[in-house]
Protein backbone atom coordinates (compact mmCIF):
# COMPACT_ATOMS: atom_id res chain seq x y z
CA UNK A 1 191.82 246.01 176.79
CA UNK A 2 190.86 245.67 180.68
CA UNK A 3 194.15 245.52 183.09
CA UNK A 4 193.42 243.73 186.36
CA UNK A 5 194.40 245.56 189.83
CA UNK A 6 195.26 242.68 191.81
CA UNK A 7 194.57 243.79 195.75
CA UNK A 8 196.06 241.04 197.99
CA UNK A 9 195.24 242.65 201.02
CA UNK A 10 191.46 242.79 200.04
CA UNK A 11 190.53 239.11 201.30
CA UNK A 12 189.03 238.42 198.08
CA UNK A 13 190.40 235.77 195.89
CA UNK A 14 192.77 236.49 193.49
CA UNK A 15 190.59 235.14 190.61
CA UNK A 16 187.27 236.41 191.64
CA UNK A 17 188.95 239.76 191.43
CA UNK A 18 189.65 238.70 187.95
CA UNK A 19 186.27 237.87 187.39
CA UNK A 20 184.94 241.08 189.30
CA UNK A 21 187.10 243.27 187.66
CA UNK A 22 185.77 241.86 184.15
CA UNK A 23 182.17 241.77 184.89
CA UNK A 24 182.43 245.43 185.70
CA UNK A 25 184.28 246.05 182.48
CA UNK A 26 181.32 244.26 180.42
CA UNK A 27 178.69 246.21 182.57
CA UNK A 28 180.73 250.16 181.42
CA UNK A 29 180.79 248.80 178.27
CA UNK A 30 184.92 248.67 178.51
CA UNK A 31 184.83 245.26 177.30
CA UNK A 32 182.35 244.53 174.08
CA UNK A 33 181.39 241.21 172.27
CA UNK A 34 184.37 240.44 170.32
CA UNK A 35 187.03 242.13 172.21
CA UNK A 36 190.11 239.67 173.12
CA UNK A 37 190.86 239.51 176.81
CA UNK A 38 194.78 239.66 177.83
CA UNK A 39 196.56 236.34 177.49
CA UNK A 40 197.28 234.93 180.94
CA UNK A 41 201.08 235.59 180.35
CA UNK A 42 200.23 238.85 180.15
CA UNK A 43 198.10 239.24 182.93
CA UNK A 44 201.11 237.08 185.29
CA UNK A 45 203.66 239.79 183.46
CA UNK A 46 201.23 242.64 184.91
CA UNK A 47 199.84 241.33 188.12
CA UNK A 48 202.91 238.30 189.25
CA UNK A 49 200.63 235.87 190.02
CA UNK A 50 200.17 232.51 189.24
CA UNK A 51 199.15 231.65 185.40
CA UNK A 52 196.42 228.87 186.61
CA UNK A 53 194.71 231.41 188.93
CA UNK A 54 194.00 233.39 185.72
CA UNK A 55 192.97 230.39 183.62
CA UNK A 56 190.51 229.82 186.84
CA UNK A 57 189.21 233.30 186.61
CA UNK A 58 188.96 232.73 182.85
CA UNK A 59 187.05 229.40 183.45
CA UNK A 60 184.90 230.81 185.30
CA UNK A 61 183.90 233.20 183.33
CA UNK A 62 183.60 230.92 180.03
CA UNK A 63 181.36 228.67 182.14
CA UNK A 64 178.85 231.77 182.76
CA UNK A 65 178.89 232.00 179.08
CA UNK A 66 180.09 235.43 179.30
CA UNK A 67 183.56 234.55 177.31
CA UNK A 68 185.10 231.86 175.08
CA UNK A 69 188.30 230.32 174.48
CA UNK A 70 189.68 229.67 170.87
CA UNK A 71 192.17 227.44 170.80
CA UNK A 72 195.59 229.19 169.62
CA UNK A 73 193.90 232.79 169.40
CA UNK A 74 192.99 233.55 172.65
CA UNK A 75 189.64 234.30 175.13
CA UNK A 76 186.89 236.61 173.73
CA UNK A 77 184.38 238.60 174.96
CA UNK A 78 180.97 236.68 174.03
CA UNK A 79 178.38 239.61 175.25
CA UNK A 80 178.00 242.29 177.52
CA UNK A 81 176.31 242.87 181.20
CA UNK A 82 174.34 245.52 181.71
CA UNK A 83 173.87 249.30 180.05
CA UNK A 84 176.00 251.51 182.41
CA UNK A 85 178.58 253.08 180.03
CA UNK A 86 181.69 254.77 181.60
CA UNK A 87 180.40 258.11 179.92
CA UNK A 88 176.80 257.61 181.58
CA UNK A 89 175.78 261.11 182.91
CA UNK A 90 174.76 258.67 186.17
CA UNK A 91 178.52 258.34 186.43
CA UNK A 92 179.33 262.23 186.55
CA UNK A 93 176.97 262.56 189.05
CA UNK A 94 178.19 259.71 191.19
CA UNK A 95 181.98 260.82 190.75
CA UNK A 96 180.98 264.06 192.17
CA UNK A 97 179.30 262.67 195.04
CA UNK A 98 181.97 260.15 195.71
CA UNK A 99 184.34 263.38 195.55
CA UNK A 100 182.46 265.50 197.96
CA UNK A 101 182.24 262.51 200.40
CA UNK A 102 186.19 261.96 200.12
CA UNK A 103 186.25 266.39 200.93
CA UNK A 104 184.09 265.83 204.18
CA UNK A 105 186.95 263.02 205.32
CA UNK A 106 185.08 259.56 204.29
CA UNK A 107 187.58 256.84 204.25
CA UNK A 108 186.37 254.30 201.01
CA UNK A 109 185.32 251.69 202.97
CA UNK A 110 182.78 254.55 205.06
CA UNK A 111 182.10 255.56 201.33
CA UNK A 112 181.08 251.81 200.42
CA UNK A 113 179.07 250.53 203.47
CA UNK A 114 177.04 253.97 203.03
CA UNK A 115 176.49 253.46 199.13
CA UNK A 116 176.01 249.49 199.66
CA UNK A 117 172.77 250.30 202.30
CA UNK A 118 171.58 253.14 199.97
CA UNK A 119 171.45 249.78 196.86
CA UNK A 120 169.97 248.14 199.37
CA UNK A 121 167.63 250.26 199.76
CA UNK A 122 166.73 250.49 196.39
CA UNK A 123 167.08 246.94 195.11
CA UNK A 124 165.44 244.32 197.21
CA UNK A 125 165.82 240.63 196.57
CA UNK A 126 162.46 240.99 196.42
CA UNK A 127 162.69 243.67 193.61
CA UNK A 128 165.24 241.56 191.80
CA UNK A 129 162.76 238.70 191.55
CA UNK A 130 160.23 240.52 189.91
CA UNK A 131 161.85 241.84 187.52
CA UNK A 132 163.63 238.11 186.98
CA UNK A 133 160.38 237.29 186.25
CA UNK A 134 159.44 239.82 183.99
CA UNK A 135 156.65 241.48 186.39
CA UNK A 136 158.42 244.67 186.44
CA UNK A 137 159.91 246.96 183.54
């Protein structure tokens, strides 16, 4: 089950976190079609915040059709994002790098504007389309 780390000085809002923090779940293959996300009460009973801003989050991601909500049993997982597992070799190899950066004195946010250009780098809009439309494997 995923538990949400609720960052209130991070300028996001609280229930896109939610939805961030699930997405990226679905995408490590944490979260799997079927699993049963936490009830709001126990999200509020983790995180204190409101109950509504995790139904939002929750409606949200229902209306992306990535969950659903059965009445009296809870919200499931309807399918999964992307083929990054947590155990991905890729992953080793990033937490090492991510290590060595934090040994030369990186602060995260130096750690995330230098890995955000480096994606950028990599994965265009222009990129994204293609492969949107199929053009590119």
């Amino acid at each position: 089950m995923v538990e949400y780390r609720i960052d209130r000085r991070s300028g996001v809002a609280t229930y896109v976190q939610i939805v961030h923090q699930t997405k990226q779940a679905l995408r490590l293959g944490l979260l799997e079609p079927g699993d049963k996300l936490p009830t709001a009460r126990e999200v509020v009973e983790a995180t204190a915040i409101n109950p509504n801003t995790v139904l939002k989050a929750y409606r949200e991601l229902e209306r992306e059709g990535l969950v659903e909500a059965r009445r009296g049993l809870g919200t499931f997982v309807r399918k999964s994002l992307g083929i990054a597992p947590v155990d991905s070799p890729l992953r080793a190899e990033l937490d090492g790098w991510a290590e060595r950066a934090r040994e030369t004195g990186l602060e995260r946010d130096d750690v995330e504007a230098l890995f955000t250009s480096v994606l950028d780098e990599h994965f265009t809009k222009d990129q994204l389309d293609r492969k949107d439309r199929g053009d590119e494997a």
